[in-house]
PDB file of N, CA and C in Angstrom:
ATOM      1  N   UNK A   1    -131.019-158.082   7.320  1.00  0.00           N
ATOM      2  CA  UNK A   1    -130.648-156.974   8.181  1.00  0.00           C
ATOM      3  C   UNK A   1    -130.016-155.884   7.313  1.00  0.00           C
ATOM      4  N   UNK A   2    -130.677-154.371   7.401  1.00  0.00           N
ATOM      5  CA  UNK A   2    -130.277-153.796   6.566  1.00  0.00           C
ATOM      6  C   UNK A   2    -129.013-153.224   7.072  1.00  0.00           C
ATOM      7  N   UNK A   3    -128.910-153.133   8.177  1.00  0.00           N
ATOM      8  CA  UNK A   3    -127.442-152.687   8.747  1.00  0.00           C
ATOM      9  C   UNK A   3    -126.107-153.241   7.784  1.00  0.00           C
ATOM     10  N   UNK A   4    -126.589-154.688   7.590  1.00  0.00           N
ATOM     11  CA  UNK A   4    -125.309-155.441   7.215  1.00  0.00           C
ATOM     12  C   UNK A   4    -124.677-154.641   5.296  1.00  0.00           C
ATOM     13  N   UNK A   5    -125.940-154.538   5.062  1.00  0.00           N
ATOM     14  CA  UNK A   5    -125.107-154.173   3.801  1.00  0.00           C
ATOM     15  C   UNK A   5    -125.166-152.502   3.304  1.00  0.00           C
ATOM     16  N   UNK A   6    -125.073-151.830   4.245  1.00  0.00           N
ATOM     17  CA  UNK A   6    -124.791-150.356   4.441  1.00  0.00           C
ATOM     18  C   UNK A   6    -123.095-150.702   3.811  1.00  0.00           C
ATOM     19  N   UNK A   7    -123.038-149.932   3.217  1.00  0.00           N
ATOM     20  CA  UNK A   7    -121.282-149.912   2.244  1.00  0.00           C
ATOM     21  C   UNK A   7    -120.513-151.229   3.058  1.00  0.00           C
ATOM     22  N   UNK A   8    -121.367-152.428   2.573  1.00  0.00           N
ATOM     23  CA  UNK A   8    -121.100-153.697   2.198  1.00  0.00           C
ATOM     24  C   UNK A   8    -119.786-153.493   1.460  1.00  0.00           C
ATOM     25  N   UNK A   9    -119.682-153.088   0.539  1.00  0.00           N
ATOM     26  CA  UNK A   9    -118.576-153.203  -0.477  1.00  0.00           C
ATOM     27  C   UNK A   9    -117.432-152.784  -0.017  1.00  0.00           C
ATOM     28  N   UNK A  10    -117.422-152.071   1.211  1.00  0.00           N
ATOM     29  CA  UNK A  10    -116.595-151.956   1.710  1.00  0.00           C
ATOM     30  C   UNK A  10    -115.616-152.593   2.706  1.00  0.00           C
ATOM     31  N   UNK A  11    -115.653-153.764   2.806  1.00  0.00           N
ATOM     32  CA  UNK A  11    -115.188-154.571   3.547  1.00  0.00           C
ATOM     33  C   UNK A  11    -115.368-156.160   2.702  1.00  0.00           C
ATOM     34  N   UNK A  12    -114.748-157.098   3.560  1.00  0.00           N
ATOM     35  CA  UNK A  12    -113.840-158.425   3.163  1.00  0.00           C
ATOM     36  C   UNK A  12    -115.591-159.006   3.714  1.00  0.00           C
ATOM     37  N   UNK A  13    -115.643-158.695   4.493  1.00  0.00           N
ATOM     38  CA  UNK A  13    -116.510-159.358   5.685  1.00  0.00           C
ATOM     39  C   UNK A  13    -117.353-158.183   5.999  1.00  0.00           C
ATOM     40  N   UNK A  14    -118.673-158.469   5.714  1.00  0.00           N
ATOM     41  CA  UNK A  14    -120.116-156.989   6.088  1.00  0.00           C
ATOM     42  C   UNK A  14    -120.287-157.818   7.928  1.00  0.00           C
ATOM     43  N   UNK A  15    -119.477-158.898   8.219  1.00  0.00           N
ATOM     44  CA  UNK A  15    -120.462-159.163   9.587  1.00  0.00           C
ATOM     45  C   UNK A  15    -119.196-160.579   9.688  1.00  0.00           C
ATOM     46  N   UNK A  16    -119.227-160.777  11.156  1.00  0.00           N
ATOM     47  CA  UNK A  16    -118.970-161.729  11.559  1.00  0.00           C
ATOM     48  C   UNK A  16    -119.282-162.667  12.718  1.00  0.00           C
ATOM     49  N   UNK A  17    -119.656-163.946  12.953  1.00  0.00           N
ATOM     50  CA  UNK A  17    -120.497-164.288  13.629  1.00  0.00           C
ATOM     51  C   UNK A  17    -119.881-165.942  13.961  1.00  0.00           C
ATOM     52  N   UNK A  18    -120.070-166.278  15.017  1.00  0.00           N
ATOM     53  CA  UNK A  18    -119.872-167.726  15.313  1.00  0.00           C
ATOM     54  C   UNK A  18    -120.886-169.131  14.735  1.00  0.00           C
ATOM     55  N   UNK A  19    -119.650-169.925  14.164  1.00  0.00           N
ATOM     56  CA  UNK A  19    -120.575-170.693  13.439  1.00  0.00           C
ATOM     57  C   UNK A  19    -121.306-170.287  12.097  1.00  0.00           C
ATOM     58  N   UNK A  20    -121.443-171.629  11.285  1.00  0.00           N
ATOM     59  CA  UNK A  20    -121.702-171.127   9.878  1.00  0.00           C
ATOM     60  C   UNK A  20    -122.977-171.336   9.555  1.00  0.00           C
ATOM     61  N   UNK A  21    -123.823-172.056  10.641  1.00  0.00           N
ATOM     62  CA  UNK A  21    -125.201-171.705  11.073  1.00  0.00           C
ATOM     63  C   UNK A  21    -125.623-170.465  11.256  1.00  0.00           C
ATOM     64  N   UNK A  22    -125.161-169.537  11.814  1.00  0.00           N
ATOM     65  CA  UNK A  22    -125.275-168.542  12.392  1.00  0.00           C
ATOM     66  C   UNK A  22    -124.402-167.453  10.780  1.00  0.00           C
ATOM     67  N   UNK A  23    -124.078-167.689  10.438  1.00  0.00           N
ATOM     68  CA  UNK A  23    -123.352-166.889   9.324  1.00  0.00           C
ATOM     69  C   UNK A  23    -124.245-166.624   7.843  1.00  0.00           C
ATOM     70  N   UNK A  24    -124.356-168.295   7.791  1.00  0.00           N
ATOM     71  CA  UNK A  24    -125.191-168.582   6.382  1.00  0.00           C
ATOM     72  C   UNK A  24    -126.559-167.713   6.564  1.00  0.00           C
ATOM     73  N   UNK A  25    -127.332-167.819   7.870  1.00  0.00           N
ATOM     74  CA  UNK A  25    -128.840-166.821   7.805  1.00  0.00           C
ATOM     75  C   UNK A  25    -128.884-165.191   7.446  1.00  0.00           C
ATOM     76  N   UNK A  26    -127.402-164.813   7.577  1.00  0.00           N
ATOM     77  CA  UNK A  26    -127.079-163.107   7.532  1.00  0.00           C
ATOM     78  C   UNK A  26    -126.664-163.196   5.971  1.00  0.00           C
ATOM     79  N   UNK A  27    -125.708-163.919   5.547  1.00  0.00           N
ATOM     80  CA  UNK A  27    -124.880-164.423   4.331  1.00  0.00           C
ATOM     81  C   UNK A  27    -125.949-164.384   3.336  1.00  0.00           C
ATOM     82  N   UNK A  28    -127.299-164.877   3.409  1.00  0.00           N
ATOM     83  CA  UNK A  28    -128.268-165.344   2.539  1.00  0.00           C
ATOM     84  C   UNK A  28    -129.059-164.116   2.331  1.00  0.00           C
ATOM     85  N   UNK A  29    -129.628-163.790   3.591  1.00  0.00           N
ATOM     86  CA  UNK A  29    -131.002-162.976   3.786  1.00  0.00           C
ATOM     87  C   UNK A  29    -129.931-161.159   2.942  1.00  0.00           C
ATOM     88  N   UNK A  30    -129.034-161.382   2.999  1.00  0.00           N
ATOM     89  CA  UNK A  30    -127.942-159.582   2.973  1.00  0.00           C
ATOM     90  C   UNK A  30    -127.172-159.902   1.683  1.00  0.00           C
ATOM     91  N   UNK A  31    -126.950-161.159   1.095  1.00  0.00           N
ATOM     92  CA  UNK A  31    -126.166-161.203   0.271  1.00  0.00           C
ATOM     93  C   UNK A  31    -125.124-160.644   0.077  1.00  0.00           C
ATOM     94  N   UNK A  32    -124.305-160.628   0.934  1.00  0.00           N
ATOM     95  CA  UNK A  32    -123.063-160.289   1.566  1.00  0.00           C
ATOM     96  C   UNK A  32    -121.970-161.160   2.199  1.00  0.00           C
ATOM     97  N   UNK A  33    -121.409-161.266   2.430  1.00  0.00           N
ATOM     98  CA  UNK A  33    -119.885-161.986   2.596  1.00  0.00           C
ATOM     99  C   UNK A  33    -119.906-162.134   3.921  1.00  0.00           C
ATOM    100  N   UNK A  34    -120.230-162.872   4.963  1.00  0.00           N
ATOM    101  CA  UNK A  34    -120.656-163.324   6.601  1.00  0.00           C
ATOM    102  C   UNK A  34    -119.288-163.855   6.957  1.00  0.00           C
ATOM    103  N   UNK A  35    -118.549-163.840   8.114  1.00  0.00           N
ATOM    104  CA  UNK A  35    -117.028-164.473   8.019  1.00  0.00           C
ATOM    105  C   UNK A  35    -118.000-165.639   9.123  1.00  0.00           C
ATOM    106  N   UNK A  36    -117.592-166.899   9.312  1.00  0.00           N
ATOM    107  CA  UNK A  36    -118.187-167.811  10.476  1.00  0.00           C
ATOM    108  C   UNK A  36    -116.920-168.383  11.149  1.00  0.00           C
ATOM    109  N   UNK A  37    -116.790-167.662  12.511  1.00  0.00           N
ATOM    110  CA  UNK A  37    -115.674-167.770  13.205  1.00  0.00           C
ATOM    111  C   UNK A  37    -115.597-168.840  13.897  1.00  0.00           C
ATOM    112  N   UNK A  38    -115.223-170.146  13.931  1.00  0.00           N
ATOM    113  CA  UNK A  38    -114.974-171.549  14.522  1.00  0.00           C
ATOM    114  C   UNK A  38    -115.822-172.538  12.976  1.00  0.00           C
ATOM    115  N   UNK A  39    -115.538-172.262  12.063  1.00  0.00           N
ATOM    116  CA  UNK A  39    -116.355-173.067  11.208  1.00  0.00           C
ATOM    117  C   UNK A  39    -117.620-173.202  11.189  1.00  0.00           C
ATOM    118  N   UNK A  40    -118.090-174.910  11.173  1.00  0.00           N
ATOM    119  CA  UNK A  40    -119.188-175.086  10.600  1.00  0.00           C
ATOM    120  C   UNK A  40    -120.406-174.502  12.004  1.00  0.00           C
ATOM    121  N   UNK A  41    -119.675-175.270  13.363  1.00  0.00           N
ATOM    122  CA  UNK A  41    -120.596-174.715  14.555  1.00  0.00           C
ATOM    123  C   UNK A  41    -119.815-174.549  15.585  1.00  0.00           C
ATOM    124  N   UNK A  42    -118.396-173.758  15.335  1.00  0.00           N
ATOM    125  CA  UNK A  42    -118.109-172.537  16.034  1.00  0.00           C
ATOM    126  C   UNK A  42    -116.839-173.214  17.250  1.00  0.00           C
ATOM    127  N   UNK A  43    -116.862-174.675  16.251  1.00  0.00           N
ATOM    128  CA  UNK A  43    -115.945-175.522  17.241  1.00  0.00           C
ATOM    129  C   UNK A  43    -114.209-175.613  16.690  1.00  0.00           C
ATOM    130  N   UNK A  44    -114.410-175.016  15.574  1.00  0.00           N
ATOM    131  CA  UNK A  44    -112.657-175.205  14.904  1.00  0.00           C
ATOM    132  C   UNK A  44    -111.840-173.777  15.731  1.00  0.00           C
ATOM    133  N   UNK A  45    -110.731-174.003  15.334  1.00  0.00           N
ATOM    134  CA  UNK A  45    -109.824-172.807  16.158  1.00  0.00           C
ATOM    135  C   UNK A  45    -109.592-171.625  14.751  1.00  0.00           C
ATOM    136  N   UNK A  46    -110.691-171.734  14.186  1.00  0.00           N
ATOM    137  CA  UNK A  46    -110.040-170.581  12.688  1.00  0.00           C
ATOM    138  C   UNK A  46    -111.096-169.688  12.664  1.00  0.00           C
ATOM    139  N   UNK A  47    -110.625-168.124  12.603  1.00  0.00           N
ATOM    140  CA  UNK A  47    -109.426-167.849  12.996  1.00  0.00           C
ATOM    141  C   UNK A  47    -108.896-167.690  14.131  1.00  0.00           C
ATOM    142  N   UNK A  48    -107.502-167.420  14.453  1.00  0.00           N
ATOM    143  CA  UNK A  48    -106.748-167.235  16.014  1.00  0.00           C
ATOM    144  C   UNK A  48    -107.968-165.723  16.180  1.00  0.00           C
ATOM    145  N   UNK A  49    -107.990-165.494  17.675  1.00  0.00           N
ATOM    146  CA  UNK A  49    -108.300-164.620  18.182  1.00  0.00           C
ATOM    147  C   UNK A  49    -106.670-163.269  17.637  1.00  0.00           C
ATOM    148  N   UNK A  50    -105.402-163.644  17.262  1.00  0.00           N
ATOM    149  CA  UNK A  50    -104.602-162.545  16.726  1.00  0.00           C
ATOM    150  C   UNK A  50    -105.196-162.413  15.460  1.00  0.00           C
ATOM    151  N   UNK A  51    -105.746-163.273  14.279  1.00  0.00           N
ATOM    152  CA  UNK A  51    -106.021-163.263  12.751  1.00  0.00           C
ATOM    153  C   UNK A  51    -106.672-161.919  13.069  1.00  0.00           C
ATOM    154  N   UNK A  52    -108.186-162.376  13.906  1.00  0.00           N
ATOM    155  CA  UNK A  52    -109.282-161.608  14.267  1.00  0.00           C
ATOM    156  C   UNK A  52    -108.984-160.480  14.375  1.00  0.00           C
ATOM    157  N   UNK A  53    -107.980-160.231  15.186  1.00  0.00           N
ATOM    158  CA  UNK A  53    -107.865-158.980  15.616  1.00  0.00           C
ATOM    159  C   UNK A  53    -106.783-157.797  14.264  1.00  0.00           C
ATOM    160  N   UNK A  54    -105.960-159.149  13.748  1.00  0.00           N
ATOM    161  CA  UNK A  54    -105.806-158.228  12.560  1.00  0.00           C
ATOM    162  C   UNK A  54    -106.556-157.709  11.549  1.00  0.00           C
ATOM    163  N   UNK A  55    -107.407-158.407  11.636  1.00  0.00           N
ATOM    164  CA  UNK A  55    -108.760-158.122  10.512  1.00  0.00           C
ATOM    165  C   UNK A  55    -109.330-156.754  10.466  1.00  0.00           C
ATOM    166  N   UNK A  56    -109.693-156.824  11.995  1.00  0.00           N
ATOM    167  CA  UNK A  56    -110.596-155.682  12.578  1.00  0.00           C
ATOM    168  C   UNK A  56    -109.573-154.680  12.387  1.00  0.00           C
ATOM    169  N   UNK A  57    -108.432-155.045  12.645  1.00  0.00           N
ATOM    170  CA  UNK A  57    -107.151-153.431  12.913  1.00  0.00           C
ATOM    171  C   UNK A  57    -107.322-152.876  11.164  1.00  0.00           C
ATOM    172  N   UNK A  58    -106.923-153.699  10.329  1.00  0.00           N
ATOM    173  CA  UNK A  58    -107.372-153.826   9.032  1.00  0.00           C
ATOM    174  C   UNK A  58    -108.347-153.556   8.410  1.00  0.00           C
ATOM    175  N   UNK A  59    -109.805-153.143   9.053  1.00  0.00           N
ATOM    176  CA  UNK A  59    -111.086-152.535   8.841  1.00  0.00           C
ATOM    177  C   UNK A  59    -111.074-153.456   7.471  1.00  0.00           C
ATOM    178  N   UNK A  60    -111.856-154.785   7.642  1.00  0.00           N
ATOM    179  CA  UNK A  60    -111.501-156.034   7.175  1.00  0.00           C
ATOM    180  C   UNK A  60    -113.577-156.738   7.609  1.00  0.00           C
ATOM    181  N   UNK A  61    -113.516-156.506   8.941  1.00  0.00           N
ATOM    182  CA  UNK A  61    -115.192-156.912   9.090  1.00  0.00           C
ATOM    183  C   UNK A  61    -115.206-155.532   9.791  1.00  0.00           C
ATOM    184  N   UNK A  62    -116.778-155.328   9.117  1.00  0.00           N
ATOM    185  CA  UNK A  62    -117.506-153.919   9.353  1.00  0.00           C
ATOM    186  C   UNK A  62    -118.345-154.557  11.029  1.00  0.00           C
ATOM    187  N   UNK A  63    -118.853-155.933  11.170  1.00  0.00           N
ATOM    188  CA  UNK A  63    -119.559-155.977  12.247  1.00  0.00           C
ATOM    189  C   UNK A  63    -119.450-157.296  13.168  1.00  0.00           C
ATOM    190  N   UNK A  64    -119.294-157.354  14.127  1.00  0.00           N
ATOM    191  CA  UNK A  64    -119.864-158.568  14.744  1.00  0.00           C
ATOM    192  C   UNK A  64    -121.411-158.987  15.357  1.00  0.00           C
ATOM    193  N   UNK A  65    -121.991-160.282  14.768  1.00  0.00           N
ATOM    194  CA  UNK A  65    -122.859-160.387  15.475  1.00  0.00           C
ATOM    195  C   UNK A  65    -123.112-161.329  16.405  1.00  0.00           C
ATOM    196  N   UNK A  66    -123.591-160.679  17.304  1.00  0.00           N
ATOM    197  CA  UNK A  66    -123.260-161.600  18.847  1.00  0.00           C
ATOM    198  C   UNK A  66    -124.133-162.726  18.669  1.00  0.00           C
ATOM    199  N   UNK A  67    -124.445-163.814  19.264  1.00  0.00           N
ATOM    200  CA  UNK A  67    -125.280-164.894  19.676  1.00  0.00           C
ATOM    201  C   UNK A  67    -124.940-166.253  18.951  1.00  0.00           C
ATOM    202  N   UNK A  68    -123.585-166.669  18.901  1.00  0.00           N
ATOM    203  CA  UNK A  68    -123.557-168.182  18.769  1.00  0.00           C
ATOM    204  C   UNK A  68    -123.111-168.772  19.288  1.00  0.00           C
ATOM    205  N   UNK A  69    -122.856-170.347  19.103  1.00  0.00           N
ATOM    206  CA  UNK A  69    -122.356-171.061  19.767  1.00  0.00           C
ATOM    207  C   UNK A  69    -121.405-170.507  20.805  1.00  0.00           C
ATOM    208  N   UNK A  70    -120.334-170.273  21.187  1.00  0.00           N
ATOM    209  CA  UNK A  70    -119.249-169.789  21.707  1.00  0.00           C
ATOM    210  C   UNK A  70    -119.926-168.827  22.704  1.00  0.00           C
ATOM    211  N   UNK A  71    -120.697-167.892  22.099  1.00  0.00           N
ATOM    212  CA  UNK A  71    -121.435-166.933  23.096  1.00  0.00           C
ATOM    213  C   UNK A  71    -122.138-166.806  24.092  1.00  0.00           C
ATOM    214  N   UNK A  72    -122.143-168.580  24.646  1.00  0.00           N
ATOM    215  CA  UNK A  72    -123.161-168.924  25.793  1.00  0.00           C
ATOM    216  C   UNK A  72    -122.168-168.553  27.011  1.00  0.00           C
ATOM    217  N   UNK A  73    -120.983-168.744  26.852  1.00  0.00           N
ATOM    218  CA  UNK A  73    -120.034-168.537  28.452  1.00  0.00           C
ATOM    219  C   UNK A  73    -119.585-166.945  28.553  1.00  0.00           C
ATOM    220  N   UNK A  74    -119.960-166.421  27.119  1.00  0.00           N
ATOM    221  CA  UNK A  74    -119.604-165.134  27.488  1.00  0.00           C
ATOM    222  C   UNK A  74    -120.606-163.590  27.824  1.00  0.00           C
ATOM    223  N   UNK A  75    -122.035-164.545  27.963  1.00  0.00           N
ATOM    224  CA  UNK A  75    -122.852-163.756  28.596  1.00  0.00           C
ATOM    225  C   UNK A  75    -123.465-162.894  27.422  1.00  0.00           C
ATOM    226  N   UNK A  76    -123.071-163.324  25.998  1.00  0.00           N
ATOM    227  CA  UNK A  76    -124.072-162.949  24.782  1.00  0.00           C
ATOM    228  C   UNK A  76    -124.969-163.565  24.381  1.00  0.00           C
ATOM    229  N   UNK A  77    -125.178-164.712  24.775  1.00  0.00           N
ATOM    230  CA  UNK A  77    -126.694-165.430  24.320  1.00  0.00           C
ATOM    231  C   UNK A  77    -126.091-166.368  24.060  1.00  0.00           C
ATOM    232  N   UNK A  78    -127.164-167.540  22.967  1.00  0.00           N
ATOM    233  CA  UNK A  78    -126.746-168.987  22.509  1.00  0.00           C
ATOM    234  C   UNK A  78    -126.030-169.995  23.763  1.00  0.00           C
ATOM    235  N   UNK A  79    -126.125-171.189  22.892  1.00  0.00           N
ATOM    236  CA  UNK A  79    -125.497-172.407  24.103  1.00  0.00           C
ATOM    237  C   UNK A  79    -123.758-172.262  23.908  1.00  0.00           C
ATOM    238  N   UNK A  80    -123.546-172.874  25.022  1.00  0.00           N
ATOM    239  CA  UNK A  80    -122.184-173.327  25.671  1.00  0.00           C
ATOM    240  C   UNK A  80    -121.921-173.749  24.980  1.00  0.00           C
ATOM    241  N   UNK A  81    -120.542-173.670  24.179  1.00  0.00           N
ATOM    242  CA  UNK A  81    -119.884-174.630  23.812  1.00  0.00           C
ATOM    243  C   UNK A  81    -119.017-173.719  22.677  1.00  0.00           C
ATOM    244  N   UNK A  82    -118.086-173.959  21.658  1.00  0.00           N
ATOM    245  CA  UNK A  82    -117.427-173.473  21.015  1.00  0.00           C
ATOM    246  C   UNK A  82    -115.745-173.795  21.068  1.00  0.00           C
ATOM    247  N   UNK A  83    -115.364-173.014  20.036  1.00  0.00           N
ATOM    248  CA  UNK A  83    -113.592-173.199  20.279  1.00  0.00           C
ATOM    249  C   UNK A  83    -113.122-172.328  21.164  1.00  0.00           C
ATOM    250  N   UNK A  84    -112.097-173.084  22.106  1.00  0.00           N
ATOM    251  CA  UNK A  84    -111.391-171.909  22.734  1.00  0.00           C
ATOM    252  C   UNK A  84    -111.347-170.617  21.701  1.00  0.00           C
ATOM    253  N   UNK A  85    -110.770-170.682  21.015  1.00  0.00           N
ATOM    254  CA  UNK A  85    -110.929-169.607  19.673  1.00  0.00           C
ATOM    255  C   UNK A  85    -111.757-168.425  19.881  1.00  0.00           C
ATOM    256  N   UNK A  86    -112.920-169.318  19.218  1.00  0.00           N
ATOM    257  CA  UNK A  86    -113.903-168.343  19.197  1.00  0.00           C
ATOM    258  C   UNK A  86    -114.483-167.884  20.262  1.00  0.00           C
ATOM    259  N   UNK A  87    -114.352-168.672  21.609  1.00  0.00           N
ATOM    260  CA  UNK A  87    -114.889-167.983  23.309  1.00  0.00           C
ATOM    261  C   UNK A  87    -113.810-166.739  23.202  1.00  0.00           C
ATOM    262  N   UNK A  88    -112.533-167.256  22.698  1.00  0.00           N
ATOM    263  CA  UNK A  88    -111.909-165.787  22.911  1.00  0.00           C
ATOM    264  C   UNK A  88    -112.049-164.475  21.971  1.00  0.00           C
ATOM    265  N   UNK A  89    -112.181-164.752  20.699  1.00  0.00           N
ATOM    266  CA  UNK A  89    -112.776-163.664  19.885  1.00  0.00           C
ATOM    267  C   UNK A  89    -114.205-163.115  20.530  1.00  0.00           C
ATOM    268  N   UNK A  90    -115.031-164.020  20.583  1.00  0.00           N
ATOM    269  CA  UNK A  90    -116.619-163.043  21.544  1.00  0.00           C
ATOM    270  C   UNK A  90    -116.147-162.726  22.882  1.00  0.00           C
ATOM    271  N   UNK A  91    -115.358-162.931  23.525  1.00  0.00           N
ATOM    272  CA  UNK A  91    -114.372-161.977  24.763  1.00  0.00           C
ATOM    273  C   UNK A  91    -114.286-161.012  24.282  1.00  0.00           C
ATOM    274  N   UNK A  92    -113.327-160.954  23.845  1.00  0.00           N
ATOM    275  CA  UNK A  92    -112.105-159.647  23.217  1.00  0.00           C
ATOM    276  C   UNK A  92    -113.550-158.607  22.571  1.00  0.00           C
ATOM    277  N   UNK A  93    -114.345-159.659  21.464  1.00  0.00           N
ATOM    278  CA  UNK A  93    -115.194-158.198  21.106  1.00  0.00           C
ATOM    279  C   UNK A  93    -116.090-157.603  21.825  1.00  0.00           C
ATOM    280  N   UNK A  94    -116.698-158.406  23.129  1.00  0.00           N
ATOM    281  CA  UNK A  94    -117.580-157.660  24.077  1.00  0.00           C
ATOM    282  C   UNK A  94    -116.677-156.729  25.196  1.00  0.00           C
ATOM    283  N   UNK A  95    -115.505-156.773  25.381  1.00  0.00           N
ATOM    284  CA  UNK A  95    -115.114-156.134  26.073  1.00  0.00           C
ATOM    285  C   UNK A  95    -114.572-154.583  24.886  1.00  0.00           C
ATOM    286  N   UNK A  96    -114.181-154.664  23.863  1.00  0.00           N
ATOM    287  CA  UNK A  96    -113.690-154.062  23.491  1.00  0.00           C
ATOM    288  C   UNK A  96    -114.630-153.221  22.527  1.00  0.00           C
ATOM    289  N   UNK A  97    -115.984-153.581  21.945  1.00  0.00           N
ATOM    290  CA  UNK A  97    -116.989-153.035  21.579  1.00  0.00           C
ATOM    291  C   UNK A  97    -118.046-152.305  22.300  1.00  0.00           C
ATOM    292  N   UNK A  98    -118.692-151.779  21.546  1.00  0.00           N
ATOM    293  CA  UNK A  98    -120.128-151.661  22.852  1.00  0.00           C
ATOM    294  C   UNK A  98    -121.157-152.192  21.948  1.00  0.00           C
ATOM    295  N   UNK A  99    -121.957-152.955  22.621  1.00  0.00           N
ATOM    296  CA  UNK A  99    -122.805-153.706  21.815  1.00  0.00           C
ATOM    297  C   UNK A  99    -124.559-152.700  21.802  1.00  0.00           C
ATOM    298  N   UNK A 100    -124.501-152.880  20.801  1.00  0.00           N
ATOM    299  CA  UNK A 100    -125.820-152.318  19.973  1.00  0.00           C
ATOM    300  C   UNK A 100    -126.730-153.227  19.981  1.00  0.00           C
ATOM    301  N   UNK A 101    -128.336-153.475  20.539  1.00  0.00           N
ATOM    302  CA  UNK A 101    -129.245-154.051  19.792  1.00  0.00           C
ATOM    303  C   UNK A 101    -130.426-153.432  18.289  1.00  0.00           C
ATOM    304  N   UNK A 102    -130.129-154.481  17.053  1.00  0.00           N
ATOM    305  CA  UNK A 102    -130.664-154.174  16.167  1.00  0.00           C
ATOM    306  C   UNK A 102    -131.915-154.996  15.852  1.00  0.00           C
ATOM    307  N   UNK A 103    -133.185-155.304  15.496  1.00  0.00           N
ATOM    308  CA  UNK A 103    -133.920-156.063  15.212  1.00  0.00           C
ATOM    309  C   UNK A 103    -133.982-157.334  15.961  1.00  0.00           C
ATOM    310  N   UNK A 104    -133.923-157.262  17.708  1.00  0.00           N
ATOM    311  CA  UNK A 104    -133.451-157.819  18.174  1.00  0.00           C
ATOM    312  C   UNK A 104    -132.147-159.004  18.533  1.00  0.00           C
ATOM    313  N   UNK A 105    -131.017-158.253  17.724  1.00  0.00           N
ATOM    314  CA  UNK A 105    -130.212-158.836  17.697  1.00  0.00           C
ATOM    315  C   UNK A 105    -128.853-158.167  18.071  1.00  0.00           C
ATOM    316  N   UNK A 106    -127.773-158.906  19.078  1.00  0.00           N
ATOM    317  CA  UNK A 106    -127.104-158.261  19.915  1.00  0.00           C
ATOM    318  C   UNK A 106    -125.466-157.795  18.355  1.00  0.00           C
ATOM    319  N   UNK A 107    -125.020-156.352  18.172  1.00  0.00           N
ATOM    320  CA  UNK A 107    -124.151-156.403  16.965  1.00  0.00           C
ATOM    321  C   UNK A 107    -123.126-155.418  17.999  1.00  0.00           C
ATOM    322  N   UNK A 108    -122.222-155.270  17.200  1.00  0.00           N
ATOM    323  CA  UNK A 108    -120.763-154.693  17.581  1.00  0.00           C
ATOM    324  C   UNK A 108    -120.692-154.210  15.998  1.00  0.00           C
ATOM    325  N   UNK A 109    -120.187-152.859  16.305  1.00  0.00           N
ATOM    326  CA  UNK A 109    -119.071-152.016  14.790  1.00  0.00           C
ATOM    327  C   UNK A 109    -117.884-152.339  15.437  1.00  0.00           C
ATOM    328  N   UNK A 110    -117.098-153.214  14.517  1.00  0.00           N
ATOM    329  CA  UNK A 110    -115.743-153.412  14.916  1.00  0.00           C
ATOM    330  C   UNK A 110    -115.090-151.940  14.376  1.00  0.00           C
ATOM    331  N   UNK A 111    -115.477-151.365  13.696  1.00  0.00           N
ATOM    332  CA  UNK A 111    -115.027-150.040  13.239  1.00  0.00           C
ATOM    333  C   UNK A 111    -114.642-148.913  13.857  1.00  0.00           C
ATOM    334  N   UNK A 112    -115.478-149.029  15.016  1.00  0.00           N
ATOM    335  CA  UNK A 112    -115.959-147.705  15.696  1.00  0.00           C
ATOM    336  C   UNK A 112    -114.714-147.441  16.614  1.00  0.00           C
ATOM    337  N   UNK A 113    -113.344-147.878  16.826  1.00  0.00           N
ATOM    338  CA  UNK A 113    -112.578-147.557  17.906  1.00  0.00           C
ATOM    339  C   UNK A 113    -111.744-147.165  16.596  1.00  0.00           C
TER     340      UNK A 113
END
């Protein structure tokens, strides 16, 4: 995704995404730094939904990308299931983003507020 590494270098994190399934395919294909929010599949509590949000205040991740694990109860795609955690980070960023589709894929600029 060429979105992701548009001034890549500018950030900790070019993208962030639930699960490290979901991280490693952006991480690989962009060669860029993917953050995977609940670990390996989106079930650990790291980071807090506050880390998250310091990150973003911090212009820390340039993007979120919607559709993992966690994202099934919050009406972004993928199956049910995840960390409280991370159901609450894909909360907080669909309410607080406006979501963009890119190459069919649902993204957020955490930047843009």
């Amino acid at each position: 995704m060429a979105l992701l590494k548009a001034n890549a270098g500018s950030y900790r994190w070019t993208a962030a995404t639930v699960g490290s399934n979901n991280a490693a395919g952006y991480q690989l294909a962009t060669r860029t730094p993917v953050m995977a929010v609940g670990g390996f599949n989106g079930t650990d509590p790291a980071p807090t939904l506050k880390q998250f949000q310091d990150y973003v205040a911090q212009k820390r991740i340039h993007y979120f990308i919607g559709g993992g694990t966690a994202m099934g109860r919050g009406g972004m795609g993928g199956a049910a299931g995840g960390s409280d955690a991370a159901q609450k980070i894909a909360e907080w960023v669909q309410a607080a983003f406006t979501a963009r589709t890119v190459g069919g894929v649902t993204v957020y600029d955490l930047t843009s507020r």
